[in-house]
Protein backbone atom coordinates (compact mmCIF):
# COMPACT_ATOMS: atom_id res chain seq x y z
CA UNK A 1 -31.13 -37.40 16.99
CA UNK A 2 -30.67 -34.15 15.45
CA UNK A 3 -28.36 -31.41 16.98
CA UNK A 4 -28.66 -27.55 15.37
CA UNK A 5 -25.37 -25.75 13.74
CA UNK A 6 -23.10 -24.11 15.87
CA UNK A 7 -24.15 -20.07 16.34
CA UNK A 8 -22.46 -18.23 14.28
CA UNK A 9 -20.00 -15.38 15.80
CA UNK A 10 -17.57 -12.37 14.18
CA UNK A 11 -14.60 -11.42 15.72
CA UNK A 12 -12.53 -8.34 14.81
CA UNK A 13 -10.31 -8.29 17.93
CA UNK A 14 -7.02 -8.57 16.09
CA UNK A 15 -4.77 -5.69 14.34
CA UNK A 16 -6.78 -4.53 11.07
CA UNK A 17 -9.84 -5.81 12.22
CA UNK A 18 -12.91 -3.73 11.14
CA UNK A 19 -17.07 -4.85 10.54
CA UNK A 20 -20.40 -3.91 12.06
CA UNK A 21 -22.45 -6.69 12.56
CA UNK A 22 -26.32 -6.21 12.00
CA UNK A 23 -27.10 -9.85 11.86
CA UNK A 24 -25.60 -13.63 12.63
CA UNK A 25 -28.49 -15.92 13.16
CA UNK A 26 -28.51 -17.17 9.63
CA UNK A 27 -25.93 -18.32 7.78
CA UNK A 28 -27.31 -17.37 4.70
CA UNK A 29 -28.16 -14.34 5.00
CA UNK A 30 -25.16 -12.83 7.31
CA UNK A 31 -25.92 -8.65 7.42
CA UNK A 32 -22.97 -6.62 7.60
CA UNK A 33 -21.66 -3.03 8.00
CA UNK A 34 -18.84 -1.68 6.59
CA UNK A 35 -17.73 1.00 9.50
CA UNK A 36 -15.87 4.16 8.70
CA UNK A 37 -12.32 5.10 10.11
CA UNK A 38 -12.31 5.98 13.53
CA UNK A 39 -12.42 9.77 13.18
CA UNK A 40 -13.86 10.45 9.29
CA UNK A 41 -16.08 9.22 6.99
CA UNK A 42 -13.99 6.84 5.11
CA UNK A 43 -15.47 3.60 4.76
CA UNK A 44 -14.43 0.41 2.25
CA UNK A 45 -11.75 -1.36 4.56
CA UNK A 46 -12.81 -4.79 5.87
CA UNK A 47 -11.36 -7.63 7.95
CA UNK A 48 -13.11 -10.12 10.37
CA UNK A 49 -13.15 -13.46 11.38
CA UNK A 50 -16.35 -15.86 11.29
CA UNK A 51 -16.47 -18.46 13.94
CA UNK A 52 -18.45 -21.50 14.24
CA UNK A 53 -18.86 -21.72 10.14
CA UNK A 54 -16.84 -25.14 9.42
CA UNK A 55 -18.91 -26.93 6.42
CA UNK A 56 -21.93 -23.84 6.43
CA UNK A 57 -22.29 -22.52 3.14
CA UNK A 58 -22.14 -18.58 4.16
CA UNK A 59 -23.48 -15.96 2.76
CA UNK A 60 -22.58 -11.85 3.79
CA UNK A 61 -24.74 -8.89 2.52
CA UNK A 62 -22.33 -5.72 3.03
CA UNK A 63 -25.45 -3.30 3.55
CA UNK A 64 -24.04 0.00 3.36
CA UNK A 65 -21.88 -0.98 0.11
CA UNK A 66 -23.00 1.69 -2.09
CA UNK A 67 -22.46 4.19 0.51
CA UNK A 68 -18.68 3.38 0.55
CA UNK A 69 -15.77 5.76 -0.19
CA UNK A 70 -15.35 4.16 -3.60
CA UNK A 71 -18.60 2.16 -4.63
CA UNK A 72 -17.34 1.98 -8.19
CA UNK A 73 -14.48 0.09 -6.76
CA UNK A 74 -17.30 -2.73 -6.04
CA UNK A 75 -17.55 -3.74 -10.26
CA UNK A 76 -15.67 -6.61 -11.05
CA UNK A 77 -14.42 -6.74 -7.00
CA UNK A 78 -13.90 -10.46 -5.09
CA UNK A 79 -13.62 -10.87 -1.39
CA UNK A 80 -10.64 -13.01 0.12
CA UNK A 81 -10.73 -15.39 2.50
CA UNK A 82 -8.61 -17.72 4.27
CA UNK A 83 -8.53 -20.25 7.23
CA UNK A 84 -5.38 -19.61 8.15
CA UNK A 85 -4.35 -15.82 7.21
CA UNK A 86 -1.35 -17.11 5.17
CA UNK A 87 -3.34 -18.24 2.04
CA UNK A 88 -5.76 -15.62 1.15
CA UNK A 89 -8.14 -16.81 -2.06
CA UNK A 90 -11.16 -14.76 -3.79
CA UNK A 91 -14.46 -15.50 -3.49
CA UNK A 92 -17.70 -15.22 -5.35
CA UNK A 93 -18.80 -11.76 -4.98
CA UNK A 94 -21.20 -9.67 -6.79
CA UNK A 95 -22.68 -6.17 -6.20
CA UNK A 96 -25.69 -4.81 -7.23
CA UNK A 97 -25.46 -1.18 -6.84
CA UNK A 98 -26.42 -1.70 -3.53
CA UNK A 99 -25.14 -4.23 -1.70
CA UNK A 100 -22.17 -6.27 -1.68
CA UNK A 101 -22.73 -9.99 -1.34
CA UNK A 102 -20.45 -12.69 -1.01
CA UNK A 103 -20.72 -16.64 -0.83
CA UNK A 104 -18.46 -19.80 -0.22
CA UNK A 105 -18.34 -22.82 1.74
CA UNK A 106 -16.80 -22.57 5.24
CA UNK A 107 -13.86 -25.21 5.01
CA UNK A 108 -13.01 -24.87 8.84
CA UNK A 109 -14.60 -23.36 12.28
CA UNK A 110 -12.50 -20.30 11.89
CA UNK A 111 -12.74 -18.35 8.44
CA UNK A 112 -10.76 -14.59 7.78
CA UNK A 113 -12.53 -12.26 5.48
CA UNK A 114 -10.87 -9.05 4.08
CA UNK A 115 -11.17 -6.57 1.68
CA UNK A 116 -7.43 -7.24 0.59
CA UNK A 117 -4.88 -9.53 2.09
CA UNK A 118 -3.44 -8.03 5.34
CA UNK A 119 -0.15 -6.71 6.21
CA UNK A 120 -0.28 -6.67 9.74
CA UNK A 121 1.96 -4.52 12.05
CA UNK A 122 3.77 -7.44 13.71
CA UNK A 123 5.13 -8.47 9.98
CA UNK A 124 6.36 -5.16 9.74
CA UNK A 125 8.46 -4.87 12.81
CA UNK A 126 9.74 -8.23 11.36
CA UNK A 127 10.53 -6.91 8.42
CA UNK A 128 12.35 -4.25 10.54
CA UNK A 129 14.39 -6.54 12.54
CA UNK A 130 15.39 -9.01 9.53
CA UNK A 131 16.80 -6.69 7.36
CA UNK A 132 18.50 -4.71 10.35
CA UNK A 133 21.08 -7.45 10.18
CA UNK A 134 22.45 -6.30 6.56
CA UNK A 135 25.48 -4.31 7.29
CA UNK A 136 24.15 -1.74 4.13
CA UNK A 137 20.83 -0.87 6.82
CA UNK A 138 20.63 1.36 9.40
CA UNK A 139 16.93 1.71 11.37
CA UNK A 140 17.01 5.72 11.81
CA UNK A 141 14.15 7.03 14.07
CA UNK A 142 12.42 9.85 12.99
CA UNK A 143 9.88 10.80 15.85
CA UNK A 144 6.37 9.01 16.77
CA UNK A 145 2.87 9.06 15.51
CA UNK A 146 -0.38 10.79 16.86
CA UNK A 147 -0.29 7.27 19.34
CA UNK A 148 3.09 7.08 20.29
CA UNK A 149 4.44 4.32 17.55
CA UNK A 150 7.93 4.41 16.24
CA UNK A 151 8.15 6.47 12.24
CA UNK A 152 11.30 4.03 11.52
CA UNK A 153 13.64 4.81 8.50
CA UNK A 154 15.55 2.14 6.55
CA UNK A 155 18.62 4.19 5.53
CA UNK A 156 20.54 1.98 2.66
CA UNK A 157 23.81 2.35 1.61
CA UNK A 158 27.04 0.04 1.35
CA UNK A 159 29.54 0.40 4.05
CA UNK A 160 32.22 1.22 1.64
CA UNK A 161 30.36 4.41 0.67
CA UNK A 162 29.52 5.71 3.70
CA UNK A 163 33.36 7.80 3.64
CA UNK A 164 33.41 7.89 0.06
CA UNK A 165 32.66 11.93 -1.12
CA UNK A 166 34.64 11.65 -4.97
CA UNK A 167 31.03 11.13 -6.47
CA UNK A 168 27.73 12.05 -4.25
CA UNK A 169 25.10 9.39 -3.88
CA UNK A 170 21.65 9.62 -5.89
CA UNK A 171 19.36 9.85 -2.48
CA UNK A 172 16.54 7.80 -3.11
CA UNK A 173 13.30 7.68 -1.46
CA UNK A 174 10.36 5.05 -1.09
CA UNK A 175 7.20 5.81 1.48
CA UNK A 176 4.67 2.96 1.82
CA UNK A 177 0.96 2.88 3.52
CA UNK A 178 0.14 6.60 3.99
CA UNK A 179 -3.61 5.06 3.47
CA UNK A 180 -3.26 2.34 5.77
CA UNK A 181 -6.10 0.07 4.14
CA UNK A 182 -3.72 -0.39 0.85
CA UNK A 183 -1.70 -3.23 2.35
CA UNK A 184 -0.59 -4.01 -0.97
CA UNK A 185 2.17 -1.48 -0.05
CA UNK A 186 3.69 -3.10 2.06
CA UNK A 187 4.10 -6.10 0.35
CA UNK A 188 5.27 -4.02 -2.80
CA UNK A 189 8.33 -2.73 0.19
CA UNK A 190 9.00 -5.85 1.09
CA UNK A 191 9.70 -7.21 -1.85
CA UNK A 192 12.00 -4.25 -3.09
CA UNK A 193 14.05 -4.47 0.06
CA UNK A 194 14.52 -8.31 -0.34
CA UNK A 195 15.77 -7.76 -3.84
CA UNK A 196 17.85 -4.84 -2.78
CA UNK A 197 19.56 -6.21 0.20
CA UNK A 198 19.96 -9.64 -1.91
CA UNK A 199 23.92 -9.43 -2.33
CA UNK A 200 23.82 -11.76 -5.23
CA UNK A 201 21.43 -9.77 -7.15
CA UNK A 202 23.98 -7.43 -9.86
CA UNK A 203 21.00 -5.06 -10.32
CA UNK A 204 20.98 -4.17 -6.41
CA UNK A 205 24.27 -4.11 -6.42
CA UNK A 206 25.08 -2.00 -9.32
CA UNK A 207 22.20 0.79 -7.55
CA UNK A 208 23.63 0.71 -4.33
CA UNK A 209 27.43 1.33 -5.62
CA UNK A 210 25.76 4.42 -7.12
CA UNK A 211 23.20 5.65 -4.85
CA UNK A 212 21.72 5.64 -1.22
CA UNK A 213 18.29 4.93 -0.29
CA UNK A 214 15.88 5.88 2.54
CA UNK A 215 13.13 3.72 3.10
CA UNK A 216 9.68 4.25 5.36
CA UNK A 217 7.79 1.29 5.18
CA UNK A 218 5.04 2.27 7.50
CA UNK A 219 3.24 5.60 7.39
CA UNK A 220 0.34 5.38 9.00
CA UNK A 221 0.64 2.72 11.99
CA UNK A 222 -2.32 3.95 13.61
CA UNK A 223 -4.62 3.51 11.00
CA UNK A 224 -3.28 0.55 10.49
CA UNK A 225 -4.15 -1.00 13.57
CA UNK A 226 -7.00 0.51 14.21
CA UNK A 227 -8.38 -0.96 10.95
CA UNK A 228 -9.04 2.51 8.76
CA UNK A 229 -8.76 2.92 5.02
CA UNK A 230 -7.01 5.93 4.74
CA UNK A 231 -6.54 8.08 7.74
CA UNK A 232 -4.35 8.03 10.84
CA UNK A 233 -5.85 8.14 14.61
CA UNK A 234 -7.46 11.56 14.27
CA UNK A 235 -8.98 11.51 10.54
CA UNK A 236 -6.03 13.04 9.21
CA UNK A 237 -5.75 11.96 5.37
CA UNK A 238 -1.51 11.99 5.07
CA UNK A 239 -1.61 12.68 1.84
CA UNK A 240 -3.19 15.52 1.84
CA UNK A 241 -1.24 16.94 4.45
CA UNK A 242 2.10 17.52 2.80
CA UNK A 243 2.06 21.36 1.78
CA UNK A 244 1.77 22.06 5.73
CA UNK A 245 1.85 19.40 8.03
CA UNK A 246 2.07 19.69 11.90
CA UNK A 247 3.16 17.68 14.98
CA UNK A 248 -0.34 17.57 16.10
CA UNK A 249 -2.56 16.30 13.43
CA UNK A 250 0.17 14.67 11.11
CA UNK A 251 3.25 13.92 12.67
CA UNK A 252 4.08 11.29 10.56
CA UNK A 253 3.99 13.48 7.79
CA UNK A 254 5.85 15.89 9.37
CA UNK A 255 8.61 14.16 10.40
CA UNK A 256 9.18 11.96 7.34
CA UNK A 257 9.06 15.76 5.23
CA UNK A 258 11.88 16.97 7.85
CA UNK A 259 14.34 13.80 7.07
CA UNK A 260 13.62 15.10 3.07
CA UNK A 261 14.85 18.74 3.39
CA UNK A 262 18.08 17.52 5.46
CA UNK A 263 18.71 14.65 2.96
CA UNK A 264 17.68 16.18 -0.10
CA UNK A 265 15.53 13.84 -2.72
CA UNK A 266 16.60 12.68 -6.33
CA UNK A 267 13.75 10.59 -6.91
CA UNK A 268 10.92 9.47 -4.99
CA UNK A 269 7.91 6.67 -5.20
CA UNK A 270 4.88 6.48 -2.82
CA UNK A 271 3.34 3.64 -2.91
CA UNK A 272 -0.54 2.80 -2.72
CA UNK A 273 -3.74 0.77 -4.07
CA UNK A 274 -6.92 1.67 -6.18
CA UNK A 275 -9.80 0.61 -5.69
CA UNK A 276 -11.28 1.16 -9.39
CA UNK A 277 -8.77 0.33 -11.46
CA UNK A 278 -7.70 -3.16 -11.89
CA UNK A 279 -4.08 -2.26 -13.49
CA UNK A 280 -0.92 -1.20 -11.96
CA UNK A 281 0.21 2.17 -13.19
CA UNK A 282 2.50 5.02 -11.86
CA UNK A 283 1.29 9.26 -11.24
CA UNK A 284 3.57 11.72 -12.28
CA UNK A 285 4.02 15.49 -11.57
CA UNK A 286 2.22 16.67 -14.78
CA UNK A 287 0.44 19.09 -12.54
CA UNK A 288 3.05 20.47 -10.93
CA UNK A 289 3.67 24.38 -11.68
CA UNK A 290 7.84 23.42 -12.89
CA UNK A 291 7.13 20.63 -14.53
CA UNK A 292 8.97 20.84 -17.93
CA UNK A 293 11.08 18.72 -20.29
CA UNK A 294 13.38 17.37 -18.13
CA UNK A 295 11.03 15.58 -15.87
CA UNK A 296 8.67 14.42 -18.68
CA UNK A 297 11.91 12.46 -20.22
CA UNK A 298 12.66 10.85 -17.58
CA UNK A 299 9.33 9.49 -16.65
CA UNK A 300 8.67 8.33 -20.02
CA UNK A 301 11.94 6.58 -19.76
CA UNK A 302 11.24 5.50 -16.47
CA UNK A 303 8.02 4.09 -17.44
CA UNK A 304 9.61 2.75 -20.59
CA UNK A 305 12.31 0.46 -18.47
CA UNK A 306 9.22 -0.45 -15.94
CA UNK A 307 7.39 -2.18 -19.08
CA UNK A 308 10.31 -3.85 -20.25
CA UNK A 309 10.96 -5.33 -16.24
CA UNK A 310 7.45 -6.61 -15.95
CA UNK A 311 4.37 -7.44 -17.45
CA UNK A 312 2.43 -6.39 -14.57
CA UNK A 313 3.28 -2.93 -15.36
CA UNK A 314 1.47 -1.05 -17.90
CA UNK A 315 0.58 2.39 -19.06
CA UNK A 316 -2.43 2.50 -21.20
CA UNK A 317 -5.04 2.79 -18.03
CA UNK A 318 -4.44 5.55 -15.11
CA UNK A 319 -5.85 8.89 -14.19
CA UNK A 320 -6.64 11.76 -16.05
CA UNK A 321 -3.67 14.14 -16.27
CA UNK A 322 -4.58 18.05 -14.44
CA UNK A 323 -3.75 20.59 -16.31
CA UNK A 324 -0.57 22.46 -16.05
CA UNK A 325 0.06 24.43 -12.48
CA UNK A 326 -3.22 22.55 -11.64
CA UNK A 327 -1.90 19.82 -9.37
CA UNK A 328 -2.79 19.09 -5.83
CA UNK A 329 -0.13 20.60 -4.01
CA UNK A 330 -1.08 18.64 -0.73
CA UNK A 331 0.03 15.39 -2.26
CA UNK A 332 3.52 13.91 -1.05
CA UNK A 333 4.28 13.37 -5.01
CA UNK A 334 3.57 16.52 -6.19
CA UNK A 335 5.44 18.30 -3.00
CA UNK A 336 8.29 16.27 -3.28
CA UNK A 337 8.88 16.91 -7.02
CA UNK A 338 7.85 20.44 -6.74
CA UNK A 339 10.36 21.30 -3.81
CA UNK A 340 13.23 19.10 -4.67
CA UNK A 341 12.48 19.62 -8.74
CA UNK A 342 13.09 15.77 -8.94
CA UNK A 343 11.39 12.50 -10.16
CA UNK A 344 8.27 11.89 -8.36
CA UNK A 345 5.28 8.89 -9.03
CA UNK A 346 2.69 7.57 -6.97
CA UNK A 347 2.61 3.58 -7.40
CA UNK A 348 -1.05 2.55 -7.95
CA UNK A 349 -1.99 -1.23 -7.39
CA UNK A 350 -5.04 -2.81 -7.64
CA UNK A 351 -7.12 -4.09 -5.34
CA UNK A 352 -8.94 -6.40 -7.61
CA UNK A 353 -6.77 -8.36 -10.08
CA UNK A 354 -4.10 -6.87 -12.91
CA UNK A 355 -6.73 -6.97 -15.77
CA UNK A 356 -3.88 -7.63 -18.03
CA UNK A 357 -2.89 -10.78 -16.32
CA UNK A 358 -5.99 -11.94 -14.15
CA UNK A 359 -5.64 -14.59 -12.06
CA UNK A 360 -8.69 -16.09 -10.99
CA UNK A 361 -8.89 -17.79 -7.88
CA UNK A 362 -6.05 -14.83 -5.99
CA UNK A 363 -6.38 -11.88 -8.24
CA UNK A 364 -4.07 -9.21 -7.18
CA UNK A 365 -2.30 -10.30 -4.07
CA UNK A 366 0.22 -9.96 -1.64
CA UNK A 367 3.24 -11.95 -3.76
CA UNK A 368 2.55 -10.33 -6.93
CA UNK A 369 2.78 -6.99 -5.29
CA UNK A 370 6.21 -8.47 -3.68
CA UNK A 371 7.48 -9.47 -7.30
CA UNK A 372 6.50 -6.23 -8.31
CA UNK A 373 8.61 -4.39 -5.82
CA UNK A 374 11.61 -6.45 -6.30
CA UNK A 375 11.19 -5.33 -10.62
CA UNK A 376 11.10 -1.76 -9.93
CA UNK A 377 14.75 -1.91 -8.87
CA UNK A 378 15.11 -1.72 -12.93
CA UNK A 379 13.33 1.34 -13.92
CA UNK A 380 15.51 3.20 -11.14
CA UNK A 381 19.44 1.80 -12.23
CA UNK A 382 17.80 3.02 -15.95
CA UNK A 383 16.93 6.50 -14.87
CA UNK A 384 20.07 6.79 -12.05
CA UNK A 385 22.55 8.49 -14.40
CA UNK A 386 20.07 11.35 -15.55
CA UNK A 387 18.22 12.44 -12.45
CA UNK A 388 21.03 15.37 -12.17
């Protein structure tokens, strides 16, 4: 007696969860949709759950592939998968210039597929709450998103500084996930405040003796949840929004911009993920119309003490540099940099592997952008003294 497979269902039900499903009834030849962000036209972000697969070799065709945001970002790409979304491992993957294809053996009933390993929003209110009990963290609240979800600010300092006025505090600043699809982000945060609030570490301790920092690990909640790549409930892209932002279409920009003018900034890193480029490498202010000596020093010395901290780091592959005064003014690192005249980068992480160091069967991941994090603490003590 013969009995047939079990049919084949997708779920996407869950925070992050984003596919259009044009066909199920084979297993080999599962048709897909990547679907844009709720209100644009952004469309690369994937993560959905295959039910009734355990021992099916699968096969999914991502139609619309070529018709993506980035479909350059598609050479040399690998899905992930996992069975229980806590190990996440690439999968064969190829792409033809126009679809996206990707194989493997189901190994249980349930399998996860994403474009990158999640960061879902319940790990970051953990994250909140676990390092709320350091006596150097306070959770500041800064005002809500389009749909009503907390903008939460780690402010960072030791409790012996917080009377102390002989010598002022470098200010700091980190912002994480303004595209919501580049999870990487938040793993990158997680891993810097672990290392920062580690009061064994001497290199966290000797930064926070010297400066302050203030910390938003979540940008763009909304999108988030609702599964986008890079825009919050009502298509705004956040950074693009930073020369004029409002209450109404980008509040989280807004009020994350209005905690910078009363603090004041002394250096700043937004972090995020590339789709093309399998390298991490920083953005500078090279556009910017004040951008002189001064600030090119200190990021080649900040770039310098990077290299030396980690061999994920590198600086041969990036973006072209815009000519002088030619900037984008709408981008949180050039308006940070330009207004407060300060140290500015945008962190860029892969979202395929670190070419440099590929690792086959995880590529870039979630605990390499952790370790990352943690080794950034170094370029920052090696710049501290200089950024005034």
């Amino acid at each position: 007696m013969t009995t047939n497979a079990p049919q084949l269902h997708i779920n996407t039900q869950f925070d992050g969860g984003a596919i259009e499903v044009v066909r199920i009834d084979d297993p080999r030849d599962i048709q897909l949709r990547i679907r844009p962000d709720n209100a644009s036209e952004f469309a690369q972000w994937f993560y959905f759950a295959v039910y009734g697969a355990a021992g099916q070799s699968l096969r999914l065709r991502f139609l619309n592939a070529s018709q993506c945001a980035y479909p350059k970002g598609w050479d040399g790409y690998q899905v992930v998968a996992s069975v229980d979304r806590q190990q996440w491992t690439r999968i064969a993957t190829s792409y033809d210039g126009t679809e996206l294809c990707a194989e493997c053996v189901a190994e249980a009933d349930c399998v996860y597929f994403a474009y990158f390993e999640p960061y879902p929003y319940d790990r970051v209110l953990d994250l909140l709450g676990s390092v709320a009990h350091s006596e150097a963290v306070a959770l500041e609240h800064l005002g809500h998103t389009v749909e009503g979800r907390p903008m939460t600010l780690l402010h960072i300092r030791r409790p012996d500084q917080v009377n102390a006025t002989a010598t002022p505090l470098r200010k700091i600043w980190l912002i994480a996930r303004q595209h919501p699809g580049e999870t990487m982000a938040s793993w990158f945060i997680e891993g810097f405040l672990e290392r920062l609030l580690d009061v064994d570490d001497p290199l966290a301790r000797a930064l926070l003796a010297r400066c302050e920092f203030y910390v938003v690990p979540h940008m763009n909640p909304d999108g988030a949840v609702r599964g986008n790549l890079r825009t919050n409930a009502v298509g705004a892209n956040l950074n693009r929004e930073w020369l004029e932002p409002t209450v109404e279409r980008s509040p989280e920009v807004f009020w994350v911009r209005q905690k910078m003018l009363a603090t004041g900034v002394d250096l700043s890193l937004d972090v995020h993920g590339d789709e093309g480029l399998p390298y991490n490498f920083l953005v500078g202010t090279e556009g910017r119309a004040s951008f002189g000596p001064r600030i090119d020093g200190l990021q080649k010395e900040f770039k310098a003490a990077w290299l030396a901290a980690s061999p994920d780091f590198q600086t041969t592959h990036g973006y072209p540099l815009p000519a002088p005064g030619q900037g984008n003014k709408t981008l949180a690192t050039n308006w940070v940099g330009q207004q407060f005249d300060c140290l500015a980068f945008t962190i860029e992480m892969p979202f395929k592997d670190n070419a440099d160091l590929p690792d086959p069967v995880v590529g870039w991941n979630g605990e390499r952008s952790r370790k990352l994090g943690a080794s950034v603490l170094q370029p920052v003590l090696a710049v501290l003294s200089k950024l005034r």
